[in-house]
Structures are given as structure tokens and as C-alpha cells.
Protein backbone atom coordinates (compact mmCIF):
# COMPACT_ATOMS: atom_id res chain seq x y z
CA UNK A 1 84.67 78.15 82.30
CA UNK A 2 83.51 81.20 83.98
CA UNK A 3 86.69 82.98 85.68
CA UNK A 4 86.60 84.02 89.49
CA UNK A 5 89.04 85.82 91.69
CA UNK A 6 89.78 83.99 94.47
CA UNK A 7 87.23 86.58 96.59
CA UNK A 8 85.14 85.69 95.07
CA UNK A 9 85.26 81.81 94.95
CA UNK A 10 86.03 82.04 98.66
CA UNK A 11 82.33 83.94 99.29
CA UNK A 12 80.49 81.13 97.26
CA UNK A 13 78.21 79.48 99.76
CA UNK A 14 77.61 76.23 96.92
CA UNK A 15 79.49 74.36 94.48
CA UNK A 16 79.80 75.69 91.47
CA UNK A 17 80.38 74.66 87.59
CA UNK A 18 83.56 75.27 85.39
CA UNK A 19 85.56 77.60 87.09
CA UNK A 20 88.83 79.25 86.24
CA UNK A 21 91.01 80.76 88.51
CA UNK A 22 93.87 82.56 87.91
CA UNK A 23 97.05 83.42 90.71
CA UNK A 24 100.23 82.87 92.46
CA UNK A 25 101.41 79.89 94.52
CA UNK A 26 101.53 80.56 98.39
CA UNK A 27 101.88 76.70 99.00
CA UNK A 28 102.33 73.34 97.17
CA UNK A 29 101.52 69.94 99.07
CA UNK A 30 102.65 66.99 97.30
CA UNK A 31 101.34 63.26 98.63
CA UNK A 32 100.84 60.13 97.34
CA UNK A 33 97.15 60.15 96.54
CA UNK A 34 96.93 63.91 95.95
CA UNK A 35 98.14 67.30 95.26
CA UNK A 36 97.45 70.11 97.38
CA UNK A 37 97.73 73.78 96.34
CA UNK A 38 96.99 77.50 97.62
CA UNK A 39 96.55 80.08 94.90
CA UNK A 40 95.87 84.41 96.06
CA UNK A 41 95.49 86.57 93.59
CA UNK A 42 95.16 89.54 96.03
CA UNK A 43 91.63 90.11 96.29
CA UNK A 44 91.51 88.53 99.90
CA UNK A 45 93.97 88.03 102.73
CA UNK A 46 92.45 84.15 102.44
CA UNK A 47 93.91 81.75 99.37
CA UNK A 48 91.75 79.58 97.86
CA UNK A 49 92.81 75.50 98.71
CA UNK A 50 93.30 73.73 95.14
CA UNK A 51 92.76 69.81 95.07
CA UNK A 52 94.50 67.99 92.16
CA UNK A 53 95.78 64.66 90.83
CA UNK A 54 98.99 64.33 91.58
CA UNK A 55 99.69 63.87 87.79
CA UNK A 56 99.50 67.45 87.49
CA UNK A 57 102.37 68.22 89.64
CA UNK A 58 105.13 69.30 87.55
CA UNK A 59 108.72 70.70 88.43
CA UNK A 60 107.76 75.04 87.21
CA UNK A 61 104.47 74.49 90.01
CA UNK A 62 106.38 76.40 92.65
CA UNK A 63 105.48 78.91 95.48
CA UNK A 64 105.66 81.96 93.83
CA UNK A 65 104.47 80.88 90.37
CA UNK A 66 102.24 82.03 88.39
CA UNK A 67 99.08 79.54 87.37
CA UNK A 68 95.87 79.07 85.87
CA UNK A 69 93.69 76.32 87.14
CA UNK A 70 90.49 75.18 86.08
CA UNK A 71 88.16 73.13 87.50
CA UNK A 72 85.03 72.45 89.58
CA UNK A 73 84.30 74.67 92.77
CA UNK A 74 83.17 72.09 95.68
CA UNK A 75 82.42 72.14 99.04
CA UNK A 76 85.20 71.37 100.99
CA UNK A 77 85.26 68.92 104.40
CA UNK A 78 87.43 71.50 106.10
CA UNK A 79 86.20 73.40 108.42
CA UNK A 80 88.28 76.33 107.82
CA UNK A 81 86.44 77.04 104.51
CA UNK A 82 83.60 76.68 102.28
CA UNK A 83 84.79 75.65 99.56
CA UNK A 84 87.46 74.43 97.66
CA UNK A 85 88.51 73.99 93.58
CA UNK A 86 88.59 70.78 92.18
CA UNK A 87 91.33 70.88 89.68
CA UNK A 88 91.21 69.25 85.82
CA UNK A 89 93.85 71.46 84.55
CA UNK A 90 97.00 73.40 86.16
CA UNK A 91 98.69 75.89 83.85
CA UNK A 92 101.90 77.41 84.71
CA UNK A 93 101.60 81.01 83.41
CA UNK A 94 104.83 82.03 84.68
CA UNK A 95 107.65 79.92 86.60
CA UNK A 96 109.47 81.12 89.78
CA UNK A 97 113.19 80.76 90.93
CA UNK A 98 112.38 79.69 94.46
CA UNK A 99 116.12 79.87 95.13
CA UNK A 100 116.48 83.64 94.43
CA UNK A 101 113.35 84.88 95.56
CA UNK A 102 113.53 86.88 98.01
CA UNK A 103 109.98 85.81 99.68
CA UNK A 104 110.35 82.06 101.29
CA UNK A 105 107.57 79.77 102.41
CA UNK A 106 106.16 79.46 105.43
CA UNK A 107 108.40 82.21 106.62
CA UNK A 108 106.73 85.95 108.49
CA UNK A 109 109.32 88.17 107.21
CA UNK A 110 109.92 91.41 109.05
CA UNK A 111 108.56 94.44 107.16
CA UNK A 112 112.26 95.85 107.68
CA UNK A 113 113.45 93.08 105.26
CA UNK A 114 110.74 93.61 102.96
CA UNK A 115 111.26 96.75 102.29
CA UNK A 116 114.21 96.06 100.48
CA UNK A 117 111.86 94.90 97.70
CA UNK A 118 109.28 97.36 97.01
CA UNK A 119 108.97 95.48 93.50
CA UNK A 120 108.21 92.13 95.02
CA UNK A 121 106.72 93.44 98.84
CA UNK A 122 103.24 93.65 97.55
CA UNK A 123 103.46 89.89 97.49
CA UNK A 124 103.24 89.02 101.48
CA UNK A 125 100.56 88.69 103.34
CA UNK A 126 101.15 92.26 105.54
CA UNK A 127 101.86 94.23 102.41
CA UNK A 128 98.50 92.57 100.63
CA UNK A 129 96.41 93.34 103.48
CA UNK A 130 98.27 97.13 103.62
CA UNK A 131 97.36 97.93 100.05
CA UNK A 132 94.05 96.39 100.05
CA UNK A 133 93.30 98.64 103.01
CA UNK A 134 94.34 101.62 101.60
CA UNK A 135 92.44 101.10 98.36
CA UNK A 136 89.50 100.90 100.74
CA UNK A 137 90.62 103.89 102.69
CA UNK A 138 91.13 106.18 99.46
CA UNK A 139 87.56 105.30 97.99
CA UNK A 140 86.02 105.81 101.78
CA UNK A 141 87.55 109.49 102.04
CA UNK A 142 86.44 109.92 98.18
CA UNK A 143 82.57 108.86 99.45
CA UNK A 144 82.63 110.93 103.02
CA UNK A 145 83.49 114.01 100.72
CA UNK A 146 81.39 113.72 97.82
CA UNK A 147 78.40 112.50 100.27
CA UNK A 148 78.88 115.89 101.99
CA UNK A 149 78.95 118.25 98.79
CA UNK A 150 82.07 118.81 98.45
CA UNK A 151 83.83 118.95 94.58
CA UNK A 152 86.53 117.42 94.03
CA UNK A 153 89.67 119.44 92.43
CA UNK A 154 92.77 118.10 90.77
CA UNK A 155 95.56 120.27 92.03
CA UNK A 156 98.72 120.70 90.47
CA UNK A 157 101.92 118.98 91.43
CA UNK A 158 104.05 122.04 89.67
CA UNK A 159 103.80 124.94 91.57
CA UNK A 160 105.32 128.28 92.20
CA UNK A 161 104.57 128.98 95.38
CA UNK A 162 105.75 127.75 99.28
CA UNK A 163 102.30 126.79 100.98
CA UNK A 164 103.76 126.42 104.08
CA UNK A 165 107.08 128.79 103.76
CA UNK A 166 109.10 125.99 105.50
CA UNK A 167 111.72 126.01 102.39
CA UNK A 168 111.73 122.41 102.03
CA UNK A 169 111.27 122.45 98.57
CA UNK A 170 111.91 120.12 95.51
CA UNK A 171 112.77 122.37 92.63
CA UNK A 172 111.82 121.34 88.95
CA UNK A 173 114.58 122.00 86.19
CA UNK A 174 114.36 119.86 83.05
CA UNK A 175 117.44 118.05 81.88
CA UNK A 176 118.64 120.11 79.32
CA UNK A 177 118.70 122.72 82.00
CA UNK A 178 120.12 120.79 84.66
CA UNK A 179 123.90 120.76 82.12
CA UNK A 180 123.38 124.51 81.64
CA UNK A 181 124.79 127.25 83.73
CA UNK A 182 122.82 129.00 86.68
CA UNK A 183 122.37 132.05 84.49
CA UNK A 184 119.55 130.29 82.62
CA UNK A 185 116.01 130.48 81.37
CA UNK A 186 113.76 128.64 83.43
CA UNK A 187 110.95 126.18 80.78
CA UNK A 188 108.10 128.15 83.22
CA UNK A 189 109.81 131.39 82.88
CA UNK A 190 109.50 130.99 86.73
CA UNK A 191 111.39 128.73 89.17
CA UNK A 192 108.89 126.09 90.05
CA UNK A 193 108.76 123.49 92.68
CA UNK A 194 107.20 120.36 93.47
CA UNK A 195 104.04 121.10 95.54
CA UNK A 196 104.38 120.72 99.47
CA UNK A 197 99.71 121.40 99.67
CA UNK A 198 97.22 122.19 97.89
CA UNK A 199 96.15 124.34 100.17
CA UNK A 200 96.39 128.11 98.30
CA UNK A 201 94.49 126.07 95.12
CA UNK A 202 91.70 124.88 96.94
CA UNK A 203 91.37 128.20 98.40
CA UNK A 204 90.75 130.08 94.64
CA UNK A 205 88.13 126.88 94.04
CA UNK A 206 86.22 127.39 97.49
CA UNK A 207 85.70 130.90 96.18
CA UNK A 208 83.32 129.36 93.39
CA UNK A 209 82.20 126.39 94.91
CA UNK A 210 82.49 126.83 99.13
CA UNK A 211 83.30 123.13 99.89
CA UNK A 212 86.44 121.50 98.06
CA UNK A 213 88.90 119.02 98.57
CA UNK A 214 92.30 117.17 97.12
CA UNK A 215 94.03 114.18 98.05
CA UNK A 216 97.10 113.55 96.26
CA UNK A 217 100.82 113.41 96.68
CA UNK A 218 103.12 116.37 98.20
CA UNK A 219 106.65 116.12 98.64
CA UNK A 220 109.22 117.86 101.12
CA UNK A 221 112.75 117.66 100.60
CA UNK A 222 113.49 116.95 104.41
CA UNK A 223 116.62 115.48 105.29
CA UNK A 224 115.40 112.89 107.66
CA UNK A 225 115.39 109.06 107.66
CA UNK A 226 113.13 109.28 111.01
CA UNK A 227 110.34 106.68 110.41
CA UNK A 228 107.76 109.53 110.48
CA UNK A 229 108.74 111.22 107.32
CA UNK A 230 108.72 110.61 103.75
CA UNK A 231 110.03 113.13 101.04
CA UNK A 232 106.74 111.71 98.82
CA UNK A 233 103.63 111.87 101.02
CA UNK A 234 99.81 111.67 100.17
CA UNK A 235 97.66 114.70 102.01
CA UNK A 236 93.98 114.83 102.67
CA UNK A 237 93.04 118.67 102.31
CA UNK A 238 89.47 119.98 102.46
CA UNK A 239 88.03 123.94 102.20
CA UNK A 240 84.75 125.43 103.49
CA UNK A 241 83.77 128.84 102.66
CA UNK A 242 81.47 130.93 104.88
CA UNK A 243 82.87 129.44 107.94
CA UNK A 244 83.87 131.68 110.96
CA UNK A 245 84.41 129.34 113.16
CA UNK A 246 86.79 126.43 114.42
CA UNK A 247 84.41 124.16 115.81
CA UNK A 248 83.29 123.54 112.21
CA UNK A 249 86.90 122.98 110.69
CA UNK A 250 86.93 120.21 113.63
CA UNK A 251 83.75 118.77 112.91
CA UNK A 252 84.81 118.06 109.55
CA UNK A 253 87.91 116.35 110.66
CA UNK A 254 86.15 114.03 113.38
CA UNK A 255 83.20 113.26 110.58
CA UNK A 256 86.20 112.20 108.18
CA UNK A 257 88.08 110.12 110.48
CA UNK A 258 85.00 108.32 111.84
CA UNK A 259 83.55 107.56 108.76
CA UNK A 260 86.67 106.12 106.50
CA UNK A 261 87.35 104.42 109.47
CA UNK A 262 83.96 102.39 109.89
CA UNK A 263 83.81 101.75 106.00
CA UNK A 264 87.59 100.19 106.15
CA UNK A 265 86.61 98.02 109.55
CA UNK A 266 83.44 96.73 108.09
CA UNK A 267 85.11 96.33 104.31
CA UNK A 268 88.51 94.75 105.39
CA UNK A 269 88.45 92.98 108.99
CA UNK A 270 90.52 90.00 107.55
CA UNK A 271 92.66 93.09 107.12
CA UNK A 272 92.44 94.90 109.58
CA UNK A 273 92.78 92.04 112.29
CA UNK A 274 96.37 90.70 110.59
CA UNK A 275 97.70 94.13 111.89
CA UNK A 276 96.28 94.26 115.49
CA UNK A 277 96.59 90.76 116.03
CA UNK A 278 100.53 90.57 114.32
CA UNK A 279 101.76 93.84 113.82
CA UNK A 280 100.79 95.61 116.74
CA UNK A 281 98.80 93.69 118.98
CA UNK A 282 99.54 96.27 121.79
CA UNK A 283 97.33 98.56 119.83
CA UNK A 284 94.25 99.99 121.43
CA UNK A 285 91.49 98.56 118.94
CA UNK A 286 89.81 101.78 117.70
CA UNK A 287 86.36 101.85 117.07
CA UNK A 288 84.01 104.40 115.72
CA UNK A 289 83.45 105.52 119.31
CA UNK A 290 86.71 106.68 119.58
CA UNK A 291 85.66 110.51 119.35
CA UNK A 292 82.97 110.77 122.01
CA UNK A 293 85.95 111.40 124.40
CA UNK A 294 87.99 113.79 122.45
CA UNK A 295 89.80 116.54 124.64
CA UNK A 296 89.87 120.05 123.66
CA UNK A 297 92.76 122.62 124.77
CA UNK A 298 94.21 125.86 124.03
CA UNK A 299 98.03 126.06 122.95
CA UNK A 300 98.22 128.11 126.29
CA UNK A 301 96.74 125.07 128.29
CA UNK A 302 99.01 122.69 126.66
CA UNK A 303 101.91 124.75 127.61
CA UNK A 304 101.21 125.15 131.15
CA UNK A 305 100.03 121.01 131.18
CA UNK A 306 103.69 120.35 129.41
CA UNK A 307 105.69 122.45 131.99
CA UNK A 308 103.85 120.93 134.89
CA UNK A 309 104.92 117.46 133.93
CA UNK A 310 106.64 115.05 136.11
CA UNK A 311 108.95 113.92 132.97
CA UNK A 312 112.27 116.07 131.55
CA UNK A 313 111.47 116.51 128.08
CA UNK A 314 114.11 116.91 125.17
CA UNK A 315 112.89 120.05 124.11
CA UNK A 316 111.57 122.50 126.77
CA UNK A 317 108.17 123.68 126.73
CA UNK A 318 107.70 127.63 126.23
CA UNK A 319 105.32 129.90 125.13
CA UNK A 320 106.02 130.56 121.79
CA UNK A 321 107.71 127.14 121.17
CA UNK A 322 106.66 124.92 118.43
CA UNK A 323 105.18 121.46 119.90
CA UNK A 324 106.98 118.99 119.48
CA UNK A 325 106.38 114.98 118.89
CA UNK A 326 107.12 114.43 122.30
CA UNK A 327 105.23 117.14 123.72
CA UNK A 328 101.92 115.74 121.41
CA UNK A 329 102.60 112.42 122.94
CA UNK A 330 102.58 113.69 126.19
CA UNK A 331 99.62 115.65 125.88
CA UNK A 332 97.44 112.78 124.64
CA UNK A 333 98.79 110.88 127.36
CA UNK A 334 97.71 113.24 129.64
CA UNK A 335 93.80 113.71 127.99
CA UNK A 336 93.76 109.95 128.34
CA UNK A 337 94.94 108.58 125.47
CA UNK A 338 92.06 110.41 123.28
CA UNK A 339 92.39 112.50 120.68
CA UNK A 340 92.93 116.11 121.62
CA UNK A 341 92.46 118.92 119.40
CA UNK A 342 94.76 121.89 120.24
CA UNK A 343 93.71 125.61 119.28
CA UNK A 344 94.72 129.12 118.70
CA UNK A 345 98.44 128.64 118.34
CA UNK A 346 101.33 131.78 118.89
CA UNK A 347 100.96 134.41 115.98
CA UNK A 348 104.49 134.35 115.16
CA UNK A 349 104.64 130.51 115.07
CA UNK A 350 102.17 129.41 112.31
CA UNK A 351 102.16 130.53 108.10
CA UNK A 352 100.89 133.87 107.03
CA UNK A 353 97.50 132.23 105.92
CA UNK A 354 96.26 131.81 109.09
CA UNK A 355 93.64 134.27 110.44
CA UNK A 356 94.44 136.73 113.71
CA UNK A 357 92.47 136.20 116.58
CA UNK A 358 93.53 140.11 118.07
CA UNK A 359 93.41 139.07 121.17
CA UNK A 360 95.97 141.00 123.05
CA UNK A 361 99.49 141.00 124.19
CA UNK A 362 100.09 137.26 123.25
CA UNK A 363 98.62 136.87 120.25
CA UNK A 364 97.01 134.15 118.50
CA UNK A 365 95.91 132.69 115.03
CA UNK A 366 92.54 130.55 114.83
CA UNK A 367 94.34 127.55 114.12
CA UNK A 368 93.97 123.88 114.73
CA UNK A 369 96.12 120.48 115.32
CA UNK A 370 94.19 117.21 116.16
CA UNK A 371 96.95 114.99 118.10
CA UNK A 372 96.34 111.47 118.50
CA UNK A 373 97.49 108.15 120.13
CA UNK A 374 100.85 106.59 119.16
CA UNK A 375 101.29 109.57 116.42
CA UNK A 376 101.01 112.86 117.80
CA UNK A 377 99.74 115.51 114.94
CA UNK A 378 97.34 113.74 112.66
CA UNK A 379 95.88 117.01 111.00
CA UNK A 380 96.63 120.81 111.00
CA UNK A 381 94.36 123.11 110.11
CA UNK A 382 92.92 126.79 110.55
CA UNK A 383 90.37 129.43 109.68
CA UNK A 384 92.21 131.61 106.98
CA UNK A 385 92.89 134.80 106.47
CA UNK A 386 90.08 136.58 104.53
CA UNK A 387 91.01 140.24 105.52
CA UNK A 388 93.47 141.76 102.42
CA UNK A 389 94.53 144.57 105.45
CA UNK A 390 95.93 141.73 107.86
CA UNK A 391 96.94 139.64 104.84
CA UNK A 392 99.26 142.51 103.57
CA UNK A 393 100.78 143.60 106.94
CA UNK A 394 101.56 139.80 107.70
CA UNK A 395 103.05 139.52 104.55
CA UNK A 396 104.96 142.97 104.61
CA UNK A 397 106.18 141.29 108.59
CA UNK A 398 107.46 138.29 106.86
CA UNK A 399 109.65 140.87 104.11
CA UNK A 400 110.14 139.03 100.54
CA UNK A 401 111.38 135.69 100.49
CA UNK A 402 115.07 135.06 100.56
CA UNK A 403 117.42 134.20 97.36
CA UNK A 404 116.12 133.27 94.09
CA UNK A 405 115.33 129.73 95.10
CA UNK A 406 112.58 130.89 97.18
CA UNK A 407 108.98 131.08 95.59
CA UNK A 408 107.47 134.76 95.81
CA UNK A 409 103.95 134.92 97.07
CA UNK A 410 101.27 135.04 94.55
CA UNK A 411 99.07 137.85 93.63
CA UNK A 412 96.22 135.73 92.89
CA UNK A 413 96.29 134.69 96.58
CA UNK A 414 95.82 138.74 97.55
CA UNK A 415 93.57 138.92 94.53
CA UNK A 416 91.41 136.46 96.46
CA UNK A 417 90.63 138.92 99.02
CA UNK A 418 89.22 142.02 96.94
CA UNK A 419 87.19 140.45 94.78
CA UNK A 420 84.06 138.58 96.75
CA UNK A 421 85.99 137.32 100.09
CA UNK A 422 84.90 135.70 102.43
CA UNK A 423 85.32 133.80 105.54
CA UNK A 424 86.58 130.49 105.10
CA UNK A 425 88.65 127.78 106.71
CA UNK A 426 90.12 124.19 105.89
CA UNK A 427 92.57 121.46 106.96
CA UNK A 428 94.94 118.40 105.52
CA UNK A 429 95.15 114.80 106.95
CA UNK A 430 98.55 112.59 106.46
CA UNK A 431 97.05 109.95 104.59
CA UNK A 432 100.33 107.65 105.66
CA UNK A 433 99.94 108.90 109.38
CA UNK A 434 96.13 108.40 109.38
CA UNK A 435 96.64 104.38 108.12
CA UNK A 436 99.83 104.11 110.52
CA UNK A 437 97.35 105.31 113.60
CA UNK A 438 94.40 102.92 112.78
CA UNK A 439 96.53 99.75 112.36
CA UNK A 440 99.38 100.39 114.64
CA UNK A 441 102.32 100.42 112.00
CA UNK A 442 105.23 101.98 113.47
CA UNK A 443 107.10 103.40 110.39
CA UNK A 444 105.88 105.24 107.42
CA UNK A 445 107.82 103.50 105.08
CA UNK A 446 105.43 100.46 105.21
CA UNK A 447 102.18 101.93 104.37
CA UNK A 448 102.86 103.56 101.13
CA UNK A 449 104.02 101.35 97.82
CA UNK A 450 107.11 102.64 96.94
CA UNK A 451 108.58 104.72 99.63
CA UNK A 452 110.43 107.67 98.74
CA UNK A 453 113.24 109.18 101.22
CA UNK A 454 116.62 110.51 101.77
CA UNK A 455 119.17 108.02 99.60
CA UNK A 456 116.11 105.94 98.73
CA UNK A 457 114.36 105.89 95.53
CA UNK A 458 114.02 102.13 94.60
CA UNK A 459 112.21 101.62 91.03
């Protein structure tokens, strides 16, 4: 018997010979004249309908159980589907306690519930269609970058430096250390820290290649439990050398965003259309379109919108101020509900990476946040600082970082600058924000397997 996944059988537009299928029970019909089942194996949103002799019921064929059925692929009366298998043979590969697990029949459990079970979540129908999308979404933003030329680079996770110089950081001791005194030597000789970007590595690699990228995990030991945060995160992050402007750090974002978008739409609607249609059918379906009326402001023309509101916000607008969520919100609200990229933010306000416009008394780096619907910042980005002068005043501004526990800044990153600089810019995407904006999930925690926050690390 050849063996299908249930995709697979599901796309078959005629009957076929000797199948085998192999899956998990969503549903078991028992009647007088015959035996109905429903067997997903994840490949599809859609199980495939099984059609036996009742004398193949027996008391381990549960929901939740693991089988192997073989038998003849037919076309089925129902309208609902093509086709439908025929069973000769029902194998239970492994039996479920239907009393204990945690998953019921016929029941939509909230994703608040589910989370409780980040070993056995996977198995519902909104975590399925989650995952499956952002398998999709991962090999999309893989093709966008290596159709444009860009290499990919494995950054490390171990790092000794503070990308962003927030202090947020997850230090790394082994656990031999961890019993010993403070007065210790460290296994890098260094103190070393789990990375919060990639950012400062990509930068060495776009000075042999000029377009790079990475796209794996960064952590930030934040103390919140707000659902927009997540001490283990997944970041987008992309370099361009030779680049003096912003308009091409932006182009690069929308071009990202609009393609991985269009491949997951056309690659997972089943998908796509549990979450607007269950999850958040208030959601504004967004379509590839969605970019032709983006909104473009200064950080000074935000300000002045933000103080000229009608509403009392939390947090009061000045120059100078960081934005904040509600601000963002606001601000799209106020564009029209588009996205709106917001430029050349306060000097003193952004990392010392970040290249000086010198542009007078209140002055500005050439940096970039793209705020959109439902979310506020999606990505953050900027041209960098290629000038070892400004670098070396900025960083004499900022003095050394405080106490031990802070990473110093590394030479290689002033190295950078003598030896062949040149102008060059980047950004990083929220992978988890970027799948919570295009399917309208309201808390991080449900679009990543195994969240990771404050007082949570399940398996």
C-alpha cells in the first residue's frame, strides 16, 4: 500500500489503489451498519473521513488515538469532499485516555486554556493551522531574501555585547559556576549574554557581502507578562551596504511584508480563514494591497499629531519622549488605519548605532519604525553609523557601561569603521508580532510553540 498524508489524499481528484494512512482520531461515529472515522495528521486543517465495518471498532479507537488505516481511496457522495478511505484494516498505533486528556471532542477550546499544554496544544485545530502558517511564513521570508541576493548568516546566540544597550540581558554562567562565588572565572573569560539582535554581526558580514540577513531567536529578560512580550522571541534582521538613504531601508521592509504575506495567503487559506473567520473576525482582511496607502511622518509630525488629539493619553506626548504603544495606535488611527512609517527620531532617544542627521538644535538620527494596525511597532530600523569620528564621540557621550554585568562595546564594531567603511543601513521584524498582525491574534503567547515568559517555562 502506498502511504499518503492526509493532504495529500484530500487533493486526489480520483480513487485510488491501496492506500495507507497514518494519524490521530478527531472523531469516531459508531452505527449499526457502519463505522465512521476522521483521521489529521497535520498536513491540512481538513481530516480525511474513514469508512469502515463496524467490526473494526474496538474499545483503544478513541479521539485522540493514534492509528494506521489501510484501505481503498474512493470517491465519496458527500459533498463536502472528494474523497474518502475505504477501510480493510484499522491499527491502533497508540491508545488515548479520553478521560484525562486535556483536548475534548467537539469542544473550541479557548487558546487561554490551551496554553496550559504547550506539549499537547499543537493538537487543535487553531494551534495546527498557527504552526502550519508559520512554517509557511519562515520558508516565505527565507525565499523573499535569497530571491533578492541576500546571504544568509547564522548568528550567534552567545554574545558579549548589548545591541540595543537596554540592559535586559540574560547572562550565561555554566553550572559549576553558578555554586561558585562571584569572584570567579568566567568559561569565556568574558561575561557573556544571551543575544537580544544580531544586528552588530550582520553588520561585520555586510562589510564582505553588502546584503545579509538572520532570523532566529533573541531573548530579553523583561519583567512583563503583558501579552506583547516574550523573554524568547524570533527577529527578522536584514543589512544593506552602500545605502545612504532611508527610503531604501523602507523599501525593503514593505517588499518583505508584501511578499511573505501573498505566499502564506495563497499557500494556507484553509489557514488563514480559521483565524479571520474564528479568532478575530473583526480583523480588517489584509491583502497584498495593503501598502499602496502607507503614511509617512517625521517623529516631529507625530508629536505635534499626538498632542493635538482629542483623547488624554497615559503617557504625555513630548519632544524627546519615547512613543509609546498607545501613541503608535493612535497614530495609525489617525493615517487611517495604514501602516505608517515614522522617521528621524530624537538623537538622545535611539542606540549609539544609529547615524546623525546634524540637523540643528533638535537633533536627529536617520532612523525608522513602521507602525501598523492592531500592533503598533512592527519593525525598527535605521541607516548606521559609518563615521568612526561620530561613532567615538557618541560612544565617549554614553561613558563606559555600568557594573561588571554590563557588556563593554566591542572593538571590532569601531574596527568596522577604519578599515573599508561604508554607508550602510538595516532593520529587524518581530516574527511573533508580524504573524499576530496578519491573523488578528491578540497575545503573543499563541503564535510561538513553546512560549517562554516571566514564571513560565513549560517543557
Amino acid at each position: 500500500a502506498v502511504r499518503l498524508r492526509v493532504r495529500e489524499a484530500l487533493g486526489a481528484r480520483e480513487a485510488a489503489g491501496e492506500v495507507k494512512i497514518q494519524g490521530w482520531v478527531r472523531s469516531v461515529r459508531s452505527q449499526k451498519e457502519v463505522l465512521f472515522l476522521h483521521i489529521n495528521d497535520g498536513s491540512s486543517l481538513e481530516s480525511l473521513q474513514v469508512v469502515a465495518d463496524p467490526s473494526l471498532q474496538n474499545r483503544d479507537l478513541t479521539f485522540g488515538s493514534a492509528v494506521e488505516v489501510q484501505g481503498k481511496l474512493v470517491k465519496s457522495p458527500h459533498k463536502m469532499q472528494n474523497v474518502e478511505l475505504q477501510a480493510g484494516a484499522i491499527r491502533v498505533v497508540g491508545p488515548c485516555d479520553t478521560l484525562s486528556f486535556p483536548l475534548k471532542f467537539k469542544e473550541r477550546h479557548p487558546l487561554e486554556y490551551v496554553r496550559q499544554f504547550p506539549h499537547l496544544r499543537c493538537r487543535s485545530n487553531t494551534l495546527g493551522a498557527l504552526l502550519r502558517i508559520r512554517s509557511e511564513a519562515t520558508a516565505a521570508i527565507h525565499s523573499f531574501f535569497q530571491d533578492n541576493g541576500f546571504v544568509h548568516i547564522h548568528t550567534p546566540i552567545i554574545t558579549s555585547n548589548d545591541c540595543e544597550g537596554a540592559g535586559e540581558l540574560f547572562q550565561i554562567e555554566t553550572s559549576h559556576e553558578a555554586k561558585e562565588s562571584a569572584e570567579k572565572n568566567h568559561f569565556f573569560s568574558v561575561p557573556t549574554f544571551l543575544t537580544v539582535s544580531g544586528q552588530l554581526h550582520l553588520e561585520a558580514m555586510a562589510g564582505a557581502f553588502t546584503r545579509v540577513f538572520t532570523f532566529g531567536p533573541t531573548f530579553r529578560a523583561e519583567n512583563s507578562q503583558s501579552r506583547r512580550h516574550l523573554a524568547e522571541f524570533y527577529m527578522v534582521e536584514a543589512e544593506l551596504s552602500f545605502t545612504e538613504s532611508l527610503q531604501d531601508i523602507m523599501q525593503v521592509m514593505e517588499d518583505l511584508f508584501k511578499t511573505a504575506t501573498s505566499s502564506v495567503f495563497s499557500k494556507c487559506p484553509r489557514d488563514v480563514e480559521l483565524f479571520h473567520k474564528y479568532i478575530a473576525p473583526a480583523q480588517k482582511v489584509i491583502n497584498t494591497f495593503f501598502f499602496l496607502f502607507s503614511c509617512r511622518i517625521s517623529y516631529n509630525e507625530a508629536v505635534e499629531i499626538l498632542k493635538q488629539a482629542p483623547q488624554t493619553f497615559t503617557f504625555k506626548p513630548e519632544w524627546g519622549c519615547d512613543l509609546q504603544t498607545e501613541h503608535e495606535k493612535y497614530l495609525v488611527k489617525h493615517c487611517g488605519e495604514v501602516p505608517v512609517f515614522v522617521i528621524n527620531y530624537p538623537y538622545d532617544l535611539k542606540p549609539f548605532y544609529m547615524r546623525d542627521n546634524e540637523d540643528g538644535p533638535q537633533r536627529t538620527v536617520a532612523a525608522v519604525d513602521l507602525l501598523v494596525p492592531g500592533i503598533g511597532e512592527l519593525c525598527g530600523g535605521s541607516l548606521r553609523e559609518e563615521r568612526l569620528p561620530f561613532l567615538e564621540s557618541r560612544l565617549q557621550r554614553y561613558g563606559k557601561p555600568a557594573g561588571a554585568r554590563r557588556p563593554a562595546w566591542p572593538q571590532g564594531y569601531l574596527d568596522l569603521r577604519k578599515f573599508g567603511s561604508v554607508p550602510h543601513g538595516g532593520f529587524g521584524m518581530g516574527f511573533e508580532r508580524y504573524l499576530q498582525y496578519i491573523l488578528g491574534v491578540d497575545n503573543m503567547k499563541d503564535v510561538i510553540p513553546f512560549p517562554r515568559f516571566p514564571h513560565s517555562c513549560l517543557l
